[in-house]
Protein backbone atom coordinates (compact mmCIF):
# COMPACT_ATOMS: atom_id res chain seq x y z
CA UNK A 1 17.07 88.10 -199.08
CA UNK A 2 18.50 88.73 -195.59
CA UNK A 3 16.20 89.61 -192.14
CA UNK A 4 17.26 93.25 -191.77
CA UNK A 5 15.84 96.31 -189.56
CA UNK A 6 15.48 99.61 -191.32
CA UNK A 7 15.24 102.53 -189.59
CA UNK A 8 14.49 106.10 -189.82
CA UNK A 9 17.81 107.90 -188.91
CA UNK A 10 16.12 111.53 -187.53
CA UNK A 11 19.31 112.93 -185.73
CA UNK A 12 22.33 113.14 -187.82
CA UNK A 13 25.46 113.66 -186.07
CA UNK A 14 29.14 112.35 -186.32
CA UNK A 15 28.59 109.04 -185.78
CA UNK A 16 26.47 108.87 -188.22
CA UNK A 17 28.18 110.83 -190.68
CA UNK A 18 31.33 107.96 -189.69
CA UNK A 19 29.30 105.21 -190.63
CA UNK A 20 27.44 106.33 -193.86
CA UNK A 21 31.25 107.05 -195.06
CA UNK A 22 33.03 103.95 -194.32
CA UNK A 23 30.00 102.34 -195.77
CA UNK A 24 30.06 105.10 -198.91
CA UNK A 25 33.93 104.65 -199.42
CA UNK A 26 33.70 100.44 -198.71
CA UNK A 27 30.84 100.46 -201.81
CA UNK A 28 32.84 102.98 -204.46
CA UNK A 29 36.45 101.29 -203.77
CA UNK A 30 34.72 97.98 -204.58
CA UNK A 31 32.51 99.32 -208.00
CA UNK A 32 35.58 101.03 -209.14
CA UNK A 33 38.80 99.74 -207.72
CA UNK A 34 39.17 102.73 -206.15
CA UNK A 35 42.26 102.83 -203.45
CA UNK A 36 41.97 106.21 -201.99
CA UNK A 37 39.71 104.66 -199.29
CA UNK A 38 40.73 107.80 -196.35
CA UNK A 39 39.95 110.55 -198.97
CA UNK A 40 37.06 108.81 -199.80
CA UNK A 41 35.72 108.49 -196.63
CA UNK A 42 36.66 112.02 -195.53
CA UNK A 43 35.21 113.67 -198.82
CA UNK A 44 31.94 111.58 -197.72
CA UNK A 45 31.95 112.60 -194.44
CA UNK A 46 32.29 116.76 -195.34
CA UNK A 47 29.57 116.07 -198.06
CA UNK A 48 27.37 114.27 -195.47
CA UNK A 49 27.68 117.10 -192.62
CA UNK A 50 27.28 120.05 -194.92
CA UNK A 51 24.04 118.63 -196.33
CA UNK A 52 22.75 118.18 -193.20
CA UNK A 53 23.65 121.82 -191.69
CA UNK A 54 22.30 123.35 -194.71
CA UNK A 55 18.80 121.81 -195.16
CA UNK A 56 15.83 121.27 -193.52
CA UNK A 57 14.08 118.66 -195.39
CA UNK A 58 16.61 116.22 -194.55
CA UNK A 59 15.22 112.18 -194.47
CA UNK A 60 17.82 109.14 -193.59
CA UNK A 61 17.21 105.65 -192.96
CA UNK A 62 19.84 103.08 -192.13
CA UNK A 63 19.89 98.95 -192.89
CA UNK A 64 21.22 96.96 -190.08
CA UNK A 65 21.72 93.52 -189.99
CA UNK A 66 22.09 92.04 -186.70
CA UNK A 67 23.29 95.11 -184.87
CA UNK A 68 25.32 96.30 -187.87
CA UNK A 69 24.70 98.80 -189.95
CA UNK A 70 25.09 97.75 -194.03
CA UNK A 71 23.60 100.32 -195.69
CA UNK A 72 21.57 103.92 -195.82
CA UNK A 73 19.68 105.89 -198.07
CA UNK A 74 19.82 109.56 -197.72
CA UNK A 75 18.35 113.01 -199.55
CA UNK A 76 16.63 116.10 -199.04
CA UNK A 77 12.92 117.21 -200.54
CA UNK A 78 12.41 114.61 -203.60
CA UNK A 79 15.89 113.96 -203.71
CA UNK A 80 17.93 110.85 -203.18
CA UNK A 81 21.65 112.05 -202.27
CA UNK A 82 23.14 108.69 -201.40
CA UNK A 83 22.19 104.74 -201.64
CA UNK A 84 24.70 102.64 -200.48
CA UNK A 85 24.82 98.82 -199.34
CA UNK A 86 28.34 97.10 -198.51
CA UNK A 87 29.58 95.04 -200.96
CA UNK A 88 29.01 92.17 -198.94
CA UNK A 89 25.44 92.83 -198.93
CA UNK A 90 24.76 93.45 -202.10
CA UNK A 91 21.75 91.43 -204.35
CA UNK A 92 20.36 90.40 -201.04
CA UNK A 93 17.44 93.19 -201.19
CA UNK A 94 18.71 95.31 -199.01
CA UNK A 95 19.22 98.45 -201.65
CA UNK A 96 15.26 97.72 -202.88
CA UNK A 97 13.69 97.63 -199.41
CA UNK A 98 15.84 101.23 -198.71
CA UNK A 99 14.23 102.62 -201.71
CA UNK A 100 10.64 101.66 -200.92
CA UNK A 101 11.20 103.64 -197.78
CA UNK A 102 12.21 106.91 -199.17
CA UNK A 103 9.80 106.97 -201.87
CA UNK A 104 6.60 106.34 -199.21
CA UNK A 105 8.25 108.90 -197.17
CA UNK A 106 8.50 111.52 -200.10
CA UNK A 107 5.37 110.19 -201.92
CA UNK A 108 3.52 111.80 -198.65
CA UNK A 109 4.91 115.08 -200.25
CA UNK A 110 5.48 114.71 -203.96
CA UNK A 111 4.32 113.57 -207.42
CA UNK A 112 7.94 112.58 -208.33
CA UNK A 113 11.40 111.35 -206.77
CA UNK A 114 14.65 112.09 -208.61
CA UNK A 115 18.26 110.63 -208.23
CA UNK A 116 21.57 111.06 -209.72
CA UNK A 117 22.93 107.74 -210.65
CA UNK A 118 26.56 105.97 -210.81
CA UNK A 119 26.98 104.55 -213.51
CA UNK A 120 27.44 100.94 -212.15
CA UNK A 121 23.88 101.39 -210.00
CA UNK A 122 21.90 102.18 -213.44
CA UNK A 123 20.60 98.97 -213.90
CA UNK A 124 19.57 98.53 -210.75
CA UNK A 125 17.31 102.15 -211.02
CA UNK A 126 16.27 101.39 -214.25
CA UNK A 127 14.49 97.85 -212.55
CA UNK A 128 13.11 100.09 -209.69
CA UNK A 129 11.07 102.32 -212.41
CA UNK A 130 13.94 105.23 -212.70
CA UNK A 131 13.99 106.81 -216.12
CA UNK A 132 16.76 108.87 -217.40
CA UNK A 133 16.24 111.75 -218.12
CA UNK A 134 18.21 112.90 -221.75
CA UNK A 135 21.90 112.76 -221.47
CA UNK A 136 22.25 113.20 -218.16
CA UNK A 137 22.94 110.81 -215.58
CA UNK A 138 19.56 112.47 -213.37
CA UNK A 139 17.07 109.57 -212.93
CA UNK A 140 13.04 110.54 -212.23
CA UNK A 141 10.18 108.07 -210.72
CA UNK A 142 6.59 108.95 -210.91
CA UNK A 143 5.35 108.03 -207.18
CA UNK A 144 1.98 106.20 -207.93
CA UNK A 145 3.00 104.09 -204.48
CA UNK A 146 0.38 101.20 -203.49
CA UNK A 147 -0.50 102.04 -200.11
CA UNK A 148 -2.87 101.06 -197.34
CA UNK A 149 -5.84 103.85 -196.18
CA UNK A 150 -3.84 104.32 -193.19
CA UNK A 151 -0.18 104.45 -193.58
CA UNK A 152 2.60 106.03 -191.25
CA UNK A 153 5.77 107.89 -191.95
CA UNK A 154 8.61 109.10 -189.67
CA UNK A 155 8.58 113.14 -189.46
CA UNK A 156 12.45 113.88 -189.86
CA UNK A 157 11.12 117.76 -189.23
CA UNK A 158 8.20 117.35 -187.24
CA UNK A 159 8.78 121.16 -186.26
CA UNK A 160 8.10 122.52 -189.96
CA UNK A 161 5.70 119.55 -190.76
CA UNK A 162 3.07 120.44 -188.08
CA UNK A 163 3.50 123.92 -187.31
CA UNK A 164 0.99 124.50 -190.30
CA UNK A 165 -1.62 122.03 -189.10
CA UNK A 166 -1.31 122.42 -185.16
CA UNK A 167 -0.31 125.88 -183.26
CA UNK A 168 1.09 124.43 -180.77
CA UNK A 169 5.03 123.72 -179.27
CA UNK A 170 6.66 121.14 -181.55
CA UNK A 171 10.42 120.06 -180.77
CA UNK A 172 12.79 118.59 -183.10
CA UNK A 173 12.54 114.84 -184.11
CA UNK A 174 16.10 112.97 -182.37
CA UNK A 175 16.13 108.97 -181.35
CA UNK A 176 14.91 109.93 -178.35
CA UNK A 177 12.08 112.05 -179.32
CA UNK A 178 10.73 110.85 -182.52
CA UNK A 179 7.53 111.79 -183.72
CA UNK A 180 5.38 109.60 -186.62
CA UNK A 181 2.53 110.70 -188.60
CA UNK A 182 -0.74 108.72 -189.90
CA UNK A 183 -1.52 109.54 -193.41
CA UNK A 184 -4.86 109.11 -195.28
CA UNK A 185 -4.44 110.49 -198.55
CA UNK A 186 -1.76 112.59 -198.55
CA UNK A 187 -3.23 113.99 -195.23
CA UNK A 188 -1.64 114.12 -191.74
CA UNK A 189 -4.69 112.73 -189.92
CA UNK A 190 -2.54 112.12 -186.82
CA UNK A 191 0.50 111.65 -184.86
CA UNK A 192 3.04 110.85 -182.13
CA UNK A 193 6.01 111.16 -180.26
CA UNK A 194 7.55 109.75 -177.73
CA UNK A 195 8.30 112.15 -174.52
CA UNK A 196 10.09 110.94 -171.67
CA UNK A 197 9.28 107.30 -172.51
CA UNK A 198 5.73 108.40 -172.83
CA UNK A 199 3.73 108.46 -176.33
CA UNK A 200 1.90 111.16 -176.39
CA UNK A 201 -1.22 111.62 -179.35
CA UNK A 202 -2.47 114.28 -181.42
CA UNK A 203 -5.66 112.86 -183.28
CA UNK A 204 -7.74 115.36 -185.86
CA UNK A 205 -9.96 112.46 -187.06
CA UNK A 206 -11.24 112.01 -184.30
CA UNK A 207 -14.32 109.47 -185.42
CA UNK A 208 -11.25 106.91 -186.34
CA UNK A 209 -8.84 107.50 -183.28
CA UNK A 210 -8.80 103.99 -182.83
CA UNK A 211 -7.62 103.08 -185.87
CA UNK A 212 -5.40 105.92 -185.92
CA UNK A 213 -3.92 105.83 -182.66
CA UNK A 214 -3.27 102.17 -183.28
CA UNK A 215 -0.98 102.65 -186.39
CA UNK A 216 0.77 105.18 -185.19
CA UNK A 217 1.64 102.85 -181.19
CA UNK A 218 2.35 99.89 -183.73
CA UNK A 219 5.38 101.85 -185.22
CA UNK A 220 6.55 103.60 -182.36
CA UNK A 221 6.87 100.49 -180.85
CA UNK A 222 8.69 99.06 -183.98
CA UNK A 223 11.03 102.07 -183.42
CA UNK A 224 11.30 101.29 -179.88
CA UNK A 225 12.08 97.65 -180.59
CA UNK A 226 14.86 98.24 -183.03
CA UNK A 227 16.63 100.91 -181.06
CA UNK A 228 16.86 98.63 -178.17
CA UNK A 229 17.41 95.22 -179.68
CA UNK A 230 19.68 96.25 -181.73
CA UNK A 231 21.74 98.48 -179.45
CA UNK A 232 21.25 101.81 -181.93
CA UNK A 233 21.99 104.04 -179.24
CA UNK A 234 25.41 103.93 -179.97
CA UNK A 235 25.26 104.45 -183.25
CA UNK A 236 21.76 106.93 -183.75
């Protein structure tokens, strides 16, 4: 096990799409001796944009190390797109703790999270809880997650996320806006975003604000930390 920083990734754009690539087409030349390493990368890179323009349920999270960035997980709705850790950094946890944060993220939202599997990472789903499913190489968890009473997410589309609980003007999550929700079962009991270096509250249990207001300035301030230690402007 290695001390790494994960962090929710709620702006996609070129630079990121660069660096989930090289790290994509670093991972598959090493499984499978694979030497095509540009076409790799830019067959990663179209995949990665086009996903993102063409959904709205996106969710992201990158692994750093230091101020490096070894690894990301990746999907849409209950789906995981993309897992990848550098070679390097394999079998030091970093693929595991990656996975826990996707599946709290879509357990908020779903019963189940599926995957579609190389075949070189099916051990290491199978040892997470994946099943197969038939003779396909689609992989299925049932999301029975352990979680506290209060528990916080990141809201990669805060706009469609709280439209339907608060009428009023949501912008997009980005790294410099990014809003967080407190959950209590399954229930958006509260959240934030940070505006203009101000966090700003939205509390609808309001005989636990708080609690509530203090999970939600614990992570922001997580957030805040990495981004700045770890110099993530450059690269989020």
């Amino acid at each position: 096990m290695i001390n790494i920083n994960i962090v929710p990734v709620f702006k996609q754009n070129h630079k990121i799409w660069n660096s989930f690539a090289y790290i994509e087409a670093t991972t598959i030349k090493s499984m499978y001796n694979q030497f095509c390493f540009e076409q790799l990368i830019i067959e990663a890179f179209n995949r990665f944009k086009s996903n993102w323009e063409n959904n709205t349920d996106n969710f992201a999270f990158a692994a750093f190390y230091k101020n490096i960035m070894i690894g990301f997980i990746l999907g849409n709705s209950n789906f995981i797109r993309d897992l990848f850790v550098l070679p390097e950094y394999s079998r030091k946890g970093v693929g595991n703790k990656l996975l826990r944060y996707a599946e709290k993220i879509n357990y908020n939202y779903k019963t189940d999270i599926q995957l579609k599997a190389l075949s070189k990472s099916i051990v290491f789903y199978t040892k997470n809880g994946y099943k197969k499913q038939n003779d396909t190489n689609i992989f299925i968890k049932n999301l029975e997650l352990q979680v506290d009473e209060y528990y916080t997410i990141p809201l990669f589309n805060a706009y469609y996320t709280l439209k339907h609980i608060h009428n009023t003007n949501i912008t997009e999550s980005s790294e410099y806006n990014p809003y967080f929700a407190c959950v209590k079962n399954k229930n958006i009991i509260g959240y934030a975003n940070i505006d203009n270096n101000t966090i700003k509250y939205k509390i609808f249990d309001i005989q636990n604000k708080l609690k509530i207001s203090s999970e939600l300035y614990n992570i922001i301030k997580e957030y805040k930390y990495n981004v700045c230690a770890l110099n993530l402007t450059k690269q989020i």
